[in-house]
Protein backbone atom coordinates (compact mmCIF):
# COMPACT_ATOMS: atom_id res chain seq x y z
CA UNK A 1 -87.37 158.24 -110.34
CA UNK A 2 -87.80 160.53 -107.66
CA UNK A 3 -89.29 159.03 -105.26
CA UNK A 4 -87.07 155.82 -105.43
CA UNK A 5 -84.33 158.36 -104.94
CA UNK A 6 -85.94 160.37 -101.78
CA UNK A 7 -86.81 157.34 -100.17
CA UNK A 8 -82.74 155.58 -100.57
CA UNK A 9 -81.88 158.88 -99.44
CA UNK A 10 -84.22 158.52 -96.10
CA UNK A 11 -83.42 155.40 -95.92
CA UNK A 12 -79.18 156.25 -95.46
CA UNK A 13 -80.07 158.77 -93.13
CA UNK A 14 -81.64 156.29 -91.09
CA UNK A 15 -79.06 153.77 -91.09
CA UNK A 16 -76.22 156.23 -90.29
CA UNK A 17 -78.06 158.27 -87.78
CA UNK A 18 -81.62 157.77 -85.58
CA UNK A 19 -81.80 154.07 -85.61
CA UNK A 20 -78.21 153.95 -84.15
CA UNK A 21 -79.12 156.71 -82.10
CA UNK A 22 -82.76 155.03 -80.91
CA UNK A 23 -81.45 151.93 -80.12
CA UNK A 24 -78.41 153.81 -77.54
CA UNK A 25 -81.70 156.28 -75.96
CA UNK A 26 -83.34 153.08 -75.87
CA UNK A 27 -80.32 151.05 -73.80
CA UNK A 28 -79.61 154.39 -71.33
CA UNK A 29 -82.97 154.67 -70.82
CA UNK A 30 -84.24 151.54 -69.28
CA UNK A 31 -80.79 151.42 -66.99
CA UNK A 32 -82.42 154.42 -65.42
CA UNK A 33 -85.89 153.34 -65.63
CA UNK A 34 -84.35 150.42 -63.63
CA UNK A 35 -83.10 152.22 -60.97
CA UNK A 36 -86.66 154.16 -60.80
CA UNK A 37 -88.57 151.52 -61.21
CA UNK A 38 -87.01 148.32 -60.09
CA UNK A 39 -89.70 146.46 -62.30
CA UNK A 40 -89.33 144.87 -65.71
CA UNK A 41 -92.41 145.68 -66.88
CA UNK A 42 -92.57 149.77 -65.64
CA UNK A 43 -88.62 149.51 -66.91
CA UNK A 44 -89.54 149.27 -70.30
CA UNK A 45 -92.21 151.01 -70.88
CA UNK A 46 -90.71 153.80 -69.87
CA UNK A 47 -87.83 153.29 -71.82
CA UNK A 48 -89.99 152.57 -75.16
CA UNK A 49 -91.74 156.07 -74.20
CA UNK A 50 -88.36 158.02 -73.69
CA UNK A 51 -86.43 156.78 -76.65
CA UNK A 52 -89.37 157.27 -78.40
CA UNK A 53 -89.63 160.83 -77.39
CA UNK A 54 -86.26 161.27 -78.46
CA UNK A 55 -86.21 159.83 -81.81
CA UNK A 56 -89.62 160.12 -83.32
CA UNK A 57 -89.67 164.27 -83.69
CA UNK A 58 -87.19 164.25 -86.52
CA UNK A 59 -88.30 160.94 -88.13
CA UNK A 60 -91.19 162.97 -88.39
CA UNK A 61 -89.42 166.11 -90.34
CA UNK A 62 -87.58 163.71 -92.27
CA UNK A 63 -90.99 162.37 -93.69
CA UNK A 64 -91.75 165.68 -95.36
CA UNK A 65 -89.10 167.45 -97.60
CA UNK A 66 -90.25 170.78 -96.82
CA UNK A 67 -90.51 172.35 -93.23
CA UNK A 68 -94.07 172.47 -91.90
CA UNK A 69 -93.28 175.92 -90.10
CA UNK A 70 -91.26 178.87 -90.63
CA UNK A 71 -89.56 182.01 -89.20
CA UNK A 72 -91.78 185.20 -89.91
CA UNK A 73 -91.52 186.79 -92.88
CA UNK A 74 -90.13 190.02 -91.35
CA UNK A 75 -87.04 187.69 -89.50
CA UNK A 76 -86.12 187.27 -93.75
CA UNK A 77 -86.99 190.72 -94.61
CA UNK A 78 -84.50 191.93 -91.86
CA UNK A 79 -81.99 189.01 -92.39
CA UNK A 80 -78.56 191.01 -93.60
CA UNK A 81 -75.81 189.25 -95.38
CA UNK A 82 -72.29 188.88 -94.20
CA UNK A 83 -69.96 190.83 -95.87
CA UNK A 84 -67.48 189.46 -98.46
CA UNK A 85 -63.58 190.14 -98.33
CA UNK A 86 -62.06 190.08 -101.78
CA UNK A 87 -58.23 189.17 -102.34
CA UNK A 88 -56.62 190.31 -105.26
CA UNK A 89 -54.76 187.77 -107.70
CA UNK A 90 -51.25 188.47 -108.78
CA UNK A 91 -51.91 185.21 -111.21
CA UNK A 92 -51.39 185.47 -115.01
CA UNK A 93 -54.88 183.72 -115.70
CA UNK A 94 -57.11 184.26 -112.93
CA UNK A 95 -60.97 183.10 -112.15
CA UNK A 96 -63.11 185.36 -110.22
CA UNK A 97 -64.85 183.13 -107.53
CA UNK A 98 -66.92 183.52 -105.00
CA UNK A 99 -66.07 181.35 -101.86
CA UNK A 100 -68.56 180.42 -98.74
CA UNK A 101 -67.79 178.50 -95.78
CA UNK A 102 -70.44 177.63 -93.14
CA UNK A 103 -71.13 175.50 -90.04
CA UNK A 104 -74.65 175.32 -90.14
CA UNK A 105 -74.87 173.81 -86.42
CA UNK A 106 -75.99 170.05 -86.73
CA UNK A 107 -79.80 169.41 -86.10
CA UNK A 108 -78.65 166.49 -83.76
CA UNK A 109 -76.52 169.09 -81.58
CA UNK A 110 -78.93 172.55 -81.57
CA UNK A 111 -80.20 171.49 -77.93
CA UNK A 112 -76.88 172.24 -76.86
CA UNK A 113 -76.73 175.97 -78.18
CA UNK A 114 -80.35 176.77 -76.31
CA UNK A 115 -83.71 176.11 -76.22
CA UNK A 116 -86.55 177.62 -77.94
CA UNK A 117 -88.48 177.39 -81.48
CA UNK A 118 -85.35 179.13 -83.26
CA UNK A 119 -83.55 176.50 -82.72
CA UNK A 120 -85.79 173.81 -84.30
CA UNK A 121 -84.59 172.64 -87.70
CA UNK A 122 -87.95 174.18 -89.37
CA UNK A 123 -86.95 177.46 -88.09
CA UNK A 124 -83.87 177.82 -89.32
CA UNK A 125 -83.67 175.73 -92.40
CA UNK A 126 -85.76 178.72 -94.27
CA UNK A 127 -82.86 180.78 -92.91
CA UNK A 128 -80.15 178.97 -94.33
CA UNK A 129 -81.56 179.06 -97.89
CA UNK A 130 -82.24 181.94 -97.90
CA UNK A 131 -78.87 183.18 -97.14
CA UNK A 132 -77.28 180.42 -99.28
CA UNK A 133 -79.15 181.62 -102.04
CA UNK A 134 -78.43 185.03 -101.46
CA UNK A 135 -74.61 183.92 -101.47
CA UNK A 136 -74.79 182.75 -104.49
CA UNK A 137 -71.01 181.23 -103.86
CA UNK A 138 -69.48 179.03 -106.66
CA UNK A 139 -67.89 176.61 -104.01
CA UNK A 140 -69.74 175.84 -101.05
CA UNK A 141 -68.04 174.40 -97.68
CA UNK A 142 -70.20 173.71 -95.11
CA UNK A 143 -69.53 172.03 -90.99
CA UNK A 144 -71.76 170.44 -88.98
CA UNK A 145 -74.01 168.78 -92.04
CA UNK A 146 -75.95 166.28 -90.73
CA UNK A 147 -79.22 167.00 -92.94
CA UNK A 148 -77.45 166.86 -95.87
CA UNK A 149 -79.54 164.02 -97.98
CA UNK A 150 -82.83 164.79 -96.79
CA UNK A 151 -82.36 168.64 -96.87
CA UNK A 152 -79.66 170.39 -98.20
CA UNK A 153 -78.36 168.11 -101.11
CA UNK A 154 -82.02 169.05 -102.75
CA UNK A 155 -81.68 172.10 -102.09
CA UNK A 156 -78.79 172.85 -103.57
CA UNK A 157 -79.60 170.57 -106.75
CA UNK A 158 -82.12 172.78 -107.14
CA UNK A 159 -79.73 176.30 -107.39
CA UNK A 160 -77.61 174.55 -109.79
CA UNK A 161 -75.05 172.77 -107.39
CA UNK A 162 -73.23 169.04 -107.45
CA UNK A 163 -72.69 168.00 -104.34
CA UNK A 164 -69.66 165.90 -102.28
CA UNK A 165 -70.39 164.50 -98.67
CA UNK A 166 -68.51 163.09 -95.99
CA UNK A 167 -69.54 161.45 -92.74
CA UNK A 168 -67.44 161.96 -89.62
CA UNK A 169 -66.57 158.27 -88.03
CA UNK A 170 -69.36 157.65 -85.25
CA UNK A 171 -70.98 160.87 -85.79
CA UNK A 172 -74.10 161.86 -86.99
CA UNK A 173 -73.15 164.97 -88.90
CA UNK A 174 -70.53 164.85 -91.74
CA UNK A 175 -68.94 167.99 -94.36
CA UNK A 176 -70.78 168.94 -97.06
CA UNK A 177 -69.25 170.49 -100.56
CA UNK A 178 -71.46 172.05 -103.25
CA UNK A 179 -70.11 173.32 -106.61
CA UNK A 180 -71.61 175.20 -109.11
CA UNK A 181 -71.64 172.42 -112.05
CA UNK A 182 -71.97 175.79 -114.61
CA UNK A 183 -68.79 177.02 -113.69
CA UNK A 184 -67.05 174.68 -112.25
CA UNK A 185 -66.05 171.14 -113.38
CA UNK A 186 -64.62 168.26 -110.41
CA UNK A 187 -61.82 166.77 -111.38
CA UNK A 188 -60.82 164.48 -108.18
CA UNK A 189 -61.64 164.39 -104.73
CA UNK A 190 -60.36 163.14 -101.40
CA UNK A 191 -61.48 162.77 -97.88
CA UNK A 192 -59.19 162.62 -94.77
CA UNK A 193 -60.05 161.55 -91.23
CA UNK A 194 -57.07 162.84 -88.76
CA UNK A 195 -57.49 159.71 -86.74
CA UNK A 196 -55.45 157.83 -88.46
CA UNK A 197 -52.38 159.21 -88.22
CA UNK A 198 -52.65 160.40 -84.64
CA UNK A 199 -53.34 157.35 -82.12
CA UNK A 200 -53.35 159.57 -79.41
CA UNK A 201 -56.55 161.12 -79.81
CA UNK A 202 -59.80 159.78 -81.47
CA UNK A 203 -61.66 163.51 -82.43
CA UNK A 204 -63.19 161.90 -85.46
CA UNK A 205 -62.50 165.33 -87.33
CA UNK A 206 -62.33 165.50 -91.23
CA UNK A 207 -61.47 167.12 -94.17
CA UNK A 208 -62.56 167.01 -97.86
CA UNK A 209 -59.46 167.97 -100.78
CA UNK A 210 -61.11 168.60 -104.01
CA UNK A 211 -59.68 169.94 -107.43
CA UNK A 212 -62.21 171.53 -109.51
CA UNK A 213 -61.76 173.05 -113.55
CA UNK A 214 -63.12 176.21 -114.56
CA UNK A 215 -65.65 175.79 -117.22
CA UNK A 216 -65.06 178.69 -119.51
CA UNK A 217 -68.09 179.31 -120.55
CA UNK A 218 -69.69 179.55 -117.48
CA UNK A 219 -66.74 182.05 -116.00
CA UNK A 220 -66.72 185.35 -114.36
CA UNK A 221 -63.44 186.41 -115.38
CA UNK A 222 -61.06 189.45 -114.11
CA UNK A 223 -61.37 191.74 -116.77
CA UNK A 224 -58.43 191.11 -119.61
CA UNK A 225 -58.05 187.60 -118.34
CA UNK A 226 -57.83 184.31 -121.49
CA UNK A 227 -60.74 182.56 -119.67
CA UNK A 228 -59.45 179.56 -121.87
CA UNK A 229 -55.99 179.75 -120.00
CA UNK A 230 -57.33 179.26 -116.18
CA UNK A 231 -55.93 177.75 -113.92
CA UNK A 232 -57.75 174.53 -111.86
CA UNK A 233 -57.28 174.81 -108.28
CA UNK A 234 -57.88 173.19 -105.15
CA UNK A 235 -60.19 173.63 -102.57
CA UNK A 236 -60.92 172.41 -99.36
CA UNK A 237 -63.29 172.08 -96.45
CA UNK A 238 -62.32 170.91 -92.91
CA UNK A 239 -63.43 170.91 -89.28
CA UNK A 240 -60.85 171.00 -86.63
CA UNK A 241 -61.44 169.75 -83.06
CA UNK A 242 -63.22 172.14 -80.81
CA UNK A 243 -62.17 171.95 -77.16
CA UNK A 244 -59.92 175.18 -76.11
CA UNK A 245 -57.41 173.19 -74.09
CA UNK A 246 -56.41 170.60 -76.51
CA UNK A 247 -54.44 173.23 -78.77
CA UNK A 248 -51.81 170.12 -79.53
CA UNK A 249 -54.58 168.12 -81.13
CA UNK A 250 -55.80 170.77 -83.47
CA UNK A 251 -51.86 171.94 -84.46
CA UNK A 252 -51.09 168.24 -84.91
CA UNK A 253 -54.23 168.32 -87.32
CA UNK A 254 -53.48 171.46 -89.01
CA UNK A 255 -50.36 170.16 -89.83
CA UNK A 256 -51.73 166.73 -91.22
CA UNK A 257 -54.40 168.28 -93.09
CA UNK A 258 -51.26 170.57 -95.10
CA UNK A 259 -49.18 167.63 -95.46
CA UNK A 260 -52.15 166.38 -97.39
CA UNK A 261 -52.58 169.11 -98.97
CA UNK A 262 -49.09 169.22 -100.73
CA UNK A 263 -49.28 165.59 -101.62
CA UNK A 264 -52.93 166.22 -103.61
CA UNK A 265 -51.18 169.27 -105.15
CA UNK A 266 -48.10 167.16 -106.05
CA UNK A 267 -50.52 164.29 -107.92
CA UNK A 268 -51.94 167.07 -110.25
CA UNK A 269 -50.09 170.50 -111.02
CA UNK A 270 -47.95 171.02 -108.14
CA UNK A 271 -48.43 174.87 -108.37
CA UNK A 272 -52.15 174.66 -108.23
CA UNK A 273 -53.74 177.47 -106.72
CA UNK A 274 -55.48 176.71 -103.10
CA UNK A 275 -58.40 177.43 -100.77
CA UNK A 276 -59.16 176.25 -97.36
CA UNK A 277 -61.73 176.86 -95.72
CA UNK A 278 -63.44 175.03 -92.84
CA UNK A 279 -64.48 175.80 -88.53
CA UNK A 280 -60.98 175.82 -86.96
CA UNK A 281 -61.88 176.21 -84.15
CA UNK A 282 -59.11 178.66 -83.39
CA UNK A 283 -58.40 182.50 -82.88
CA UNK A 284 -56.64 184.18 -85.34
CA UNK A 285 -53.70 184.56 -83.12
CA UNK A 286 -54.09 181.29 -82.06
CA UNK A 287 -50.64 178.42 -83.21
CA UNK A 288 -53.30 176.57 -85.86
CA UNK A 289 -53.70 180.12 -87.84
CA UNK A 290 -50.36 180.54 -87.36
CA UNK A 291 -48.98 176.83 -88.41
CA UNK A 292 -51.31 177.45 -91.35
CA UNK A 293 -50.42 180.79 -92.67
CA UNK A 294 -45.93 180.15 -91.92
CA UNK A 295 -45.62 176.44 -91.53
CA UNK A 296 -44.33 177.19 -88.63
CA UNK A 297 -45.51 177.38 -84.49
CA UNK A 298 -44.78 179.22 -81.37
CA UNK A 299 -42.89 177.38 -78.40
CA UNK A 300 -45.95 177.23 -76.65
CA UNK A 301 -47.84 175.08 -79.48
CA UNK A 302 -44.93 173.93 -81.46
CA UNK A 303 -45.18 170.58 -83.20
CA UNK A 304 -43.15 167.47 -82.15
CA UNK A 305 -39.64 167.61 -84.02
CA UNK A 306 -40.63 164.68 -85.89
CA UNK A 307 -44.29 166.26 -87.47
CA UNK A 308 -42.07 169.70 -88.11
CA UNK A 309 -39.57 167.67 -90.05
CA UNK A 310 -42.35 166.27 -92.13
CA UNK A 311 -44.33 169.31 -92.60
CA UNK A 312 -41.08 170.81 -93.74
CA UNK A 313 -40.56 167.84 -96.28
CA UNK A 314 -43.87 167.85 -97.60
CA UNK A 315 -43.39 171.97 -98.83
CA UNK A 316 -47.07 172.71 -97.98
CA UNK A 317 -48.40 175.74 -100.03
CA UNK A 318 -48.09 179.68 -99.11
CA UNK A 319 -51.49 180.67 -97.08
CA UNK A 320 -52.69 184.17 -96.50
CA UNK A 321 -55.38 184.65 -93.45
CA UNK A 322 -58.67 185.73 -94.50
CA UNK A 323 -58.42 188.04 -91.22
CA UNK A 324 -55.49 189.85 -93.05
CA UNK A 325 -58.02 191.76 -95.41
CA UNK A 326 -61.26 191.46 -93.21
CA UNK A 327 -59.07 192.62 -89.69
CA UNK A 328 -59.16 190.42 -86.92
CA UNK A 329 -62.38 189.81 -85.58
């Protein structure tokens, strides 16, 4: 029923994110409320109050599916759409798709992009749909998805999307995939944390690998193309570390996540078409577009001999930049 499935769904979210997170507000809070306070009794009151504080608000917004507020109508009115870069296919059998990719910015980590009501979920949830829907993309990546079964996964039920999820280790916010179950039918699926093969960092950054079907008749096809005849593909979502000055982690990961990428291909049809998208965290000049786009790196971010060697092995697909049709930004 539901509201058996609504409440598990509430009930996950809790598990996974604000109790763990209550119970550490809770703990930091009453050291300092010691120092202040030098009283047991003052000590955790305080404490109570300021955890409290912290993690009440969005048990609150998680008790109501809907947002109580809203952005003003004329902030939709006004809202435009990015524009979408289409690549031409030099395949036989080709699918017309439309492709998103979107970090949302976690609830959990708005407070550290400003202050204000437009960053409150309620404000900019409205926002999101309404651009999603306007989208209208067949395949759906998104970053930063931390409202994803309380939010977004009804949502998108409700446009006509199936939905894969993926929490990052010790994080509250995870990747989120949404298909189009019309047109498009999942076949297999994979996640991929880069921590384990890289002991030297702990970024708890992910990926998802999915190969997805056309359904035929649910297809858009390129005029003159056997919509019976289309090829499945592969497409994936990622999020690669963020911090500037730790280029080696994110090449070491962009290599991983190809290496992966070749064995997936190499467990279906190994010449199945691929997409990745994901936040990369990178310029488009930068060695992680570049490992991503030749296999290859500049001196200045080249891989360890021994990762190039296997990335060489592994014969990870041809890539082409988005920024090669769109121009670099």
């Amino acid at each position: 029923p539901p509201r058996v499935k609504q409440f598990f769904r509430v009930a996950v979210f809790l598990l996974n994110t604000w109790l763990p997170a209550a119970a550490f507000w809770l703990i930091i809070s009453f050291i300092l409320a010691h120092h202040l306070f030098c009283s047991a009794t003052p000590c955790f009151a305080f404490a109570l109050l300021w955890s409290f504080n912290l993690t009440f608000p969005p048990l609150l917004a998680m008790a109501n599916p809907l947002p109580k507020s809203s952005p003003p109508s004329e902030c939709l009115a006004e809202h435009h759409l990015r524009e979408f870069a289409e690549f031409p296919s030099t395949m036989p059998h080709s699918l017309r798709l439309r492709v998103v990719s979107y970090n949302i910015l976690a609830d959990a980590y708005a407070f550290w992009a400003g202050s204000g009501p437009h960053m409150q979920w309620t404000y900019r949830f409205p926002l999101l749909c309404e651009e999603l829907r306007r989208f209208g993309g067949d395949v759906v990546g998104m970053q930063e998805m931390d409202r994803h079964f309380d939010f977004m996964q009804p949502f998108m039920e409700g446009l006509g999307y199936a939905s894969l999820y993926e929490k990052r280790p010790s994080k509250v916010d995870g990747l989120g995939l949404y298909y189009k179950k019309e047109r498009l039918t999942l076949k297999r699926s994979k996640s991929i944390c880069y921590d384990e093969a890289d002991e030297r960092s702990q970024t708890h950054n992910i990926a998802i690998l999915a190969e997805f079907e056309p359904r035929a008749e649910g297809s858009c096809p390129v005029k003159g193309v056997d919509t019976q005849r289309t090829s499945p593909f592969v497409f994936v979502t990622t999020h690669i570390f963020w911090d500037p000055a730790k280029e080696d982690i994110k090449v070491r990961q962009a290599a991983r996540l190809l290496r992966e990428v070749a064995e997936f291909r190499r467990v279906g049809d190994g010449s199945l078409p691929v997409v990745i998208c994901g936040d990369f965290n990178s310029l488009p000049t930068s060695g992680v577009c570049q490992l991503m786009t030749t296999s290859q790196t500049t001196q200045s971010s080249a891989l360890p001999a021994p990762a190039q060697a296997a990335l060489d092995a592994a014969r990870p697909p041809r890539l082409a930049s988005a920024y090669a049709v769109i121009g670099n930004p």
